[in-house]
C-alpha atoms as a PDB file:
ATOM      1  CA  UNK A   1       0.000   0.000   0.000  1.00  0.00           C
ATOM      2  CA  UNK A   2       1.440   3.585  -1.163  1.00  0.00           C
ATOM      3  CA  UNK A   3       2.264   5.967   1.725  1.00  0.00           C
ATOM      4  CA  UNK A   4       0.332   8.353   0.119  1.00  0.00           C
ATOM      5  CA  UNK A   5      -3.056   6.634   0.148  1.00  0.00           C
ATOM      6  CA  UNK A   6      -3.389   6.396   4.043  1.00  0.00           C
ATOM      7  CA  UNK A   7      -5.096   8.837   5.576  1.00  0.00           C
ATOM      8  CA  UNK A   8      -2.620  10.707   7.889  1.00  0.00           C
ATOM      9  CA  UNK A   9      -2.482  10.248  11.413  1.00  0.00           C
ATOM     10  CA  UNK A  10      -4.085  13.505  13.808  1.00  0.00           C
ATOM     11  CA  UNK A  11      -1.504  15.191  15.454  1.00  0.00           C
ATOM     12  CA  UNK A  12      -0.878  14.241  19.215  1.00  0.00           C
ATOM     13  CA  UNK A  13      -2.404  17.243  21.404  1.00  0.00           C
ATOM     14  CA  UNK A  14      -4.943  17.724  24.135  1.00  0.00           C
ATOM     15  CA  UNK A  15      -2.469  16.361  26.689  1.00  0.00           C
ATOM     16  CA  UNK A  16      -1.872  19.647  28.194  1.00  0.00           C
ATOM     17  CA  UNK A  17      -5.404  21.074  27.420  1.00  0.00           C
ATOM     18  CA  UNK A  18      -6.909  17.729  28.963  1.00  0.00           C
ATOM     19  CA  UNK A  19      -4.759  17.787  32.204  1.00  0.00           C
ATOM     20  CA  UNK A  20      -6.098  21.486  32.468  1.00  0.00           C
ATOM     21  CA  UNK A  21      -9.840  20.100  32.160  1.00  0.00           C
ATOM     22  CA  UNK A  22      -9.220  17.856  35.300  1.00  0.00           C
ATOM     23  CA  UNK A  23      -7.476  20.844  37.145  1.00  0.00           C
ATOM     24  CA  UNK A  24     -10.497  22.679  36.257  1.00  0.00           C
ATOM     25  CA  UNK A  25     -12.657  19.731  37.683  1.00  0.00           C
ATOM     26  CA  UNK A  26     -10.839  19.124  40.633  1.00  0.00           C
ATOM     27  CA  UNK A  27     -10.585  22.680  41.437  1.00  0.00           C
ATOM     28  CA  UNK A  28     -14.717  22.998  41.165  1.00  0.00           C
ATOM     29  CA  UNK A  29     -14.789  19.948  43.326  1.00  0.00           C
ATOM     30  CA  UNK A  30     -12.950  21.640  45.742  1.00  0.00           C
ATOM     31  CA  UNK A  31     -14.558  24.546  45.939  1.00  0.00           C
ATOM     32  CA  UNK A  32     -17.812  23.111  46.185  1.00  0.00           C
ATOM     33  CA  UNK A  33     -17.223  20.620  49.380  1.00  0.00           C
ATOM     34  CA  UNK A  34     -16.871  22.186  52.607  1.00  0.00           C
ATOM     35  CA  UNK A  35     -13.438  23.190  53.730  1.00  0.00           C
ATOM     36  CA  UNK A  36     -11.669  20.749  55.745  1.00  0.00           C
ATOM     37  CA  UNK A  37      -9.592  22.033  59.387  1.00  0.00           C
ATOM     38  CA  UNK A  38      -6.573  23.758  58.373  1.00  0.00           C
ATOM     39  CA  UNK A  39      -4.533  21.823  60.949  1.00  0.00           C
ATOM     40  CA  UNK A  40      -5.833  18.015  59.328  1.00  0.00           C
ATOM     41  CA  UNK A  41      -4.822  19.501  56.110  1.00  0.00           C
ATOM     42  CA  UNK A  42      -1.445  20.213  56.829  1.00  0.00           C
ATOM     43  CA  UNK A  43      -1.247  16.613  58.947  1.00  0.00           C
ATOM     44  CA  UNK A  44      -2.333  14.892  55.845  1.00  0.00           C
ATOM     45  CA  UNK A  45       0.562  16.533  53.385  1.00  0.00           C
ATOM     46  CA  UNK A  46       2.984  15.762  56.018  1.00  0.00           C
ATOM     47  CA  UNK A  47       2.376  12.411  56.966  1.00  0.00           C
ATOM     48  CA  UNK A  48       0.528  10.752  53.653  1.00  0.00           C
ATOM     49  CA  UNK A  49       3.029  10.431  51.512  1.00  0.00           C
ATOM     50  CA  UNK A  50       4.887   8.163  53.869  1.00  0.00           C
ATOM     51  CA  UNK A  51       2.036   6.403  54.711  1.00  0.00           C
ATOM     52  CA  UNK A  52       1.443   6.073  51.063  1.00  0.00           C
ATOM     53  CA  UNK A  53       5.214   5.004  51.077  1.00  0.00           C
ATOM     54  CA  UNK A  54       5.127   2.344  53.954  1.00  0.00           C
ATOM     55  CA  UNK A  55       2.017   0.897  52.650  1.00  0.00           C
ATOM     56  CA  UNK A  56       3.584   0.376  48.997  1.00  0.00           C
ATOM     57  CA  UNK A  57       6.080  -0.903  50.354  1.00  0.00           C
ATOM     58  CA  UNK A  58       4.465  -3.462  52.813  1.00  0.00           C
ATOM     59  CA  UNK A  59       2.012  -4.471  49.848  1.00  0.00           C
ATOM     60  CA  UNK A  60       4.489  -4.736  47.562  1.00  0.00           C
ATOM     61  CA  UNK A  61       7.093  -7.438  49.636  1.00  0.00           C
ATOM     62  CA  UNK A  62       3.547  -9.514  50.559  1.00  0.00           C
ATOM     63  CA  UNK A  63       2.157  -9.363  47.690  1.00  0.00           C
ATOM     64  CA  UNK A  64       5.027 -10.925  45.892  1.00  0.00           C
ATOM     65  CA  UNK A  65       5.414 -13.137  48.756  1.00  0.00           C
ATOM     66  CA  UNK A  66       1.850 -14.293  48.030  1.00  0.00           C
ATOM     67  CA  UNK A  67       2.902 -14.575  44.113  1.00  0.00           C
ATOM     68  CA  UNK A  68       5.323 -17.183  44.758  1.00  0.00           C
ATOM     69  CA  UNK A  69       3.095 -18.976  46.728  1.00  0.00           C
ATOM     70  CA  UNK A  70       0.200 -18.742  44.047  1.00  0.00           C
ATOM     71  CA  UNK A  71       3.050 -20.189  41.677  1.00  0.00           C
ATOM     72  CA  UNK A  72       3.721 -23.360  43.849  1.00  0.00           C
ATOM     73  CA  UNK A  73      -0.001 -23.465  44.757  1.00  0.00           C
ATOM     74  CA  UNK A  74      -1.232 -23.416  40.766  1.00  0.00           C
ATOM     75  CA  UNK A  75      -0.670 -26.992  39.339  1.00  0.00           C
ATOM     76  CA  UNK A  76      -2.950 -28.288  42.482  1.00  0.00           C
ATOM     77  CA  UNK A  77      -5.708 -25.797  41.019  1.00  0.00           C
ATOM     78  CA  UNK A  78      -6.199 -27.809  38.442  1.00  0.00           C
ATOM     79  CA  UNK A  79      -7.018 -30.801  40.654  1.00  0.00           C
ATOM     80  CA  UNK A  80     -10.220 -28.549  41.800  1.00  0.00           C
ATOM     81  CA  UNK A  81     -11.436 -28.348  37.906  1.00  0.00           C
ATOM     82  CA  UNK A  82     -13.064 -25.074  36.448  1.00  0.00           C
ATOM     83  CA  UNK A  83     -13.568 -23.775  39.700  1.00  0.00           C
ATOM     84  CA  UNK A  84     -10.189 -24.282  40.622  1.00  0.00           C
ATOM     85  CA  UNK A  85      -8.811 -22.679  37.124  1.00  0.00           C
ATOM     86  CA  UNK A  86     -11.477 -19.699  37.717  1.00  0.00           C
ATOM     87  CA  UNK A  87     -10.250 -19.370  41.620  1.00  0.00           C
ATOM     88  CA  UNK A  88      -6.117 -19.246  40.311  1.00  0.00           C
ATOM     89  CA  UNK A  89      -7.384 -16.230  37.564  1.00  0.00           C
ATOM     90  CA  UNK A  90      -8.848 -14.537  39.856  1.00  0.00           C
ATOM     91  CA  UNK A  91      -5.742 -14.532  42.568  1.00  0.00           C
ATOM     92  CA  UNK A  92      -3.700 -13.599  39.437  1.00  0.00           C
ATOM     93  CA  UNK A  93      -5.663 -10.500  38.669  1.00  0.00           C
ATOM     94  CA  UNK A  94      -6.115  -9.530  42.402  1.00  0.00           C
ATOM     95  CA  UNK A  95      -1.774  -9.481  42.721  1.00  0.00           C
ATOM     96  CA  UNK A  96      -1.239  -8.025  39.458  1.00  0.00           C
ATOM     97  CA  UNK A  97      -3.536  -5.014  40.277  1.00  0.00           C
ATOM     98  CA  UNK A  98      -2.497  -5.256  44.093  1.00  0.00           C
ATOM     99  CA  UNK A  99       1.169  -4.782  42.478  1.00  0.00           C
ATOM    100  CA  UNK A 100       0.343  -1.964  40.224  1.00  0.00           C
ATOM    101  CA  UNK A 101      -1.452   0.019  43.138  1.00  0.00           C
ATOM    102  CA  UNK A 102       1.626  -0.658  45.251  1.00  0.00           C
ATOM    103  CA  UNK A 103       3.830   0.900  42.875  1.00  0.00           C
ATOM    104  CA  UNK A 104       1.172   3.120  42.509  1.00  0.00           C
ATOM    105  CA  UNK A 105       1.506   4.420  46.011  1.00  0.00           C
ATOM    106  CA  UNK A 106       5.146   4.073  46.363  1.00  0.00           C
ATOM    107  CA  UNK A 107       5.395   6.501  43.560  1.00  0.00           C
ATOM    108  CA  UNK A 108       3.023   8.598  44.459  1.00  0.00           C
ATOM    109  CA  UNK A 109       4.198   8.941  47.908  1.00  0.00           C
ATOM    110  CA  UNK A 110       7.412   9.812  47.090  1.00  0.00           C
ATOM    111  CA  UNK A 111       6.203  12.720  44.381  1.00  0.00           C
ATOM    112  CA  UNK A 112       4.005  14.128  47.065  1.00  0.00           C
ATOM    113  CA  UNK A 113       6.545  14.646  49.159  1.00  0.00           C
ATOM    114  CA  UNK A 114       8.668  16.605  46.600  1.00  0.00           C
ATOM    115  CA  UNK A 115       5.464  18.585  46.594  1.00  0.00           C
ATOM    116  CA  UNK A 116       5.008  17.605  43.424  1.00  0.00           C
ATOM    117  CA  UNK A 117       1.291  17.733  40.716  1.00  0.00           C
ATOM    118  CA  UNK A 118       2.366  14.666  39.734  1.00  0.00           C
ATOM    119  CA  UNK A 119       2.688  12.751  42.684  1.00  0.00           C
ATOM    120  CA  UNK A 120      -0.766  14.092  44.138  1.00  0.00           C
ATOM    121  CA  UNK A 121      -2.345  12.772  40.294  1.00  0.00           C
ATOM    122  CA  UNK A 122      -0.873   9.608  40.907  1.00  0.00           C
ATOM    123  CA  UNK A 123      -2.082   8.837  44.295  1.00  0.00           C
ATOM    124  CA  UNK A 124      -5.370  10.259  43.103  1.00  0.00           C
ATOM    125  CA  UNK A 125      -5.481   7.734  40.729  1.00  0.00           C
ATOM    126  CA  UNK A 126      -4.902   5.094  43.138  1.00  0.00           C
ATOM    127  CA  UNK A 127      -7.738   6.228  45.260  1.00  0.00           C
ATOM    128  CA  UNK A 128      -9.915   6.156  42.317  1.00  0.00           C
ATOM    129  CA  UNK A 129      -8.770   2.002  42.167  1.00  0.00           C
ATOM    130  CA  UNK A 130      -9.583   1.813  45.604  1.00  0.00           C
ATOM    131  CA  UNK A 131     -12.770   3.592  45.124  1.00  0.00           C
ATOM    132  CA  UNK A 132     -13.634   0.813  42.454  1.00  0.00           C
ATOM    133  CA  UNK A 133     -12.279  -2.038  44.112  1.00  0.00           C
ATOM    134  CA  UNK A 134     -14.371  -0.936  47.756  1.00  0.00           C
ATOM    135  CA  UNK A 135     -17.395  -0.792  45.184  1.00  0.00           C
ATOM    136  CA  UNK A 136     -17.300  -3.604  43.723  1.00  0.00           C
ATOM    137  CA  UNK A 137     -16.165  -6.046  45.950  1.00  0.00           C
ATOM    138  CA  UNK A 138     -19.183  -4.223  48.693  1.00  0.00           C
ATOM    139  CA  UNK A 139     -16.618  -3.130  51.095  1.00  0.00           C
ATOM    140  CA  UNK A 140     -18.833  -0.609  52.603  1.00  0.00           C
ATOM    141  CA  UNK A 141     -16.406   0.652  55.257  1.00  0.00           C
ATOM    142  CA  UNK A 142     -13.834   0.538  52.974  1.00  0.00           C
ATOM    143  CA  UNK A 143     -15.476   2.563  50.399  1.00  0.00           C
ATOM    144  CA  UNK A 144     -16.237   5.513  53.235  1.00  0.00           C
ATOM    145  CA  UNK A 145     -12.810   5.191  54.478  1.00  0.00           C
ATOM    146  CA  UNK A 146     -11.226   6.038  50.930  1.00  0.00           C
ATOM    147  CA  UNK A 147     -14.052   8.558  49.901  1.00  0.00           C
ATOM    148  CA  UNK A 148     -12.357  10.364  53.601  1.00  0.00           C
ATOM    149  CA  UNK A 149      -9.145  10.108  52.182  1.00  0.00           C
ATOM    150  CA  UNK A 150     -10.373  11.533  48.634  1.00  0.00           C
ATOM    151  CA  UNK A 151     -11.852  14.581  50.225  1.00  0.00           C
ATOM    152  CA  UNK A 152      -8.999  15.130  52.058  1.00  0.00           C
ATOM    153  CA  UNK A 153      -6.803  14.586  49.030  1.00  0.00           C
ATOM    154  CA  UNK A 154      -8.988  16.982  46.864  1.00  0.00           C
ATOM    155  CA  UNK A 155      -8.758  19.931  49.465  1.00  0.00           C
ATOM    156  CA  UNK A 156      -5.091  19.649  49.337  1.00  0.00           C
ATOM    157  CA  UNK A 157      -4.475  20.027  45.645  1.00  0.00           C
ATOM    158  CA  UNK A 158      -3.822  23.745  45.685  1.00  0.00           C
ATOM    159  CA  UNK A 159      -0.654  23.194  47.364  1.00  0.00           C
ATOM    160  CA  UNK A 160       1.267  21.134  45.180  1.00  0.00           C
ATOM    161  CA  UNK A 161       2.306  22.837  41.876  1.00  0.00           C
END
């Protein structure tokens, strides 16, 4: 096929102009919850990011821990059939997105405390897992725990730049 007969690919933009639109967002969120005490605001940026940190890190060493035993575990899955095969899938997903939030958090963590957007987008983004996760798996104490930590974490966005 000629070059010249495909159409040609849209420029790459919007990245900016989109992570403006969620600024904008979060930034009407914020203004439209109630403020939040000054003094759990600044206890929050001070202490989250290592407990974003030290949680990473703690999920991250068991949750490989649990990997290798999933990997010795697996060949007597099959002995338990289709229920068995659908149990091992489902422990595989559960550690590969338990890994990626760790990492998650870990990252994030350490970005928020070099005061930095991108850290405080990342962790965001892990709440917004957690928010999922609490929803669908009908954690309802969970779910009102992280939607605490979300409001928190939405009031505190004007201070990292």
């Amino acid at each position: 096929m000629d070059d010249l007969s495909r159409p040609a690919a849209a420029p790459v933009s919007g990245a900016p102009g989109a992570m403006n639109q969620w600024d904008a967002y979060v930034e009407r969120l914020r203004v439209q919850l109630p403020a939040a005490p000054p003094n759990l605001l600044n206890g929050y940026v001070r202490w989250a990011p290592w407990i974003a940190i030290i949680f990473g890190i703690f999920g991250l060493l068991l949750l490989l821990v649990l990997a290798g035993i999933g990997a010795a575990l697996s060949p007597l899955l099959l002995l338990a059939g289709s229920e068995g095969v659908r149990s091992g899938g489902s422990l595989f997903m559960s550690i590969v997105f338990g890994l990626v939030l760790a990492i998650l958090d870990i990252a994030g963590g350490y970005l928020m405390l070099k005061m930095r957007v991108t850290g405080w987008w990342i962790v965001a983004a892990g709440l917004v897992v957690y928010l999922i996760q609490d929803l669908f798996g009908g954690n309802v104490l969970g779910l009102i725990i992280t939607l605490l930590v979300a409001y928190i974490h939405v009031q505190v966005r004007p201070r990292y730049s």
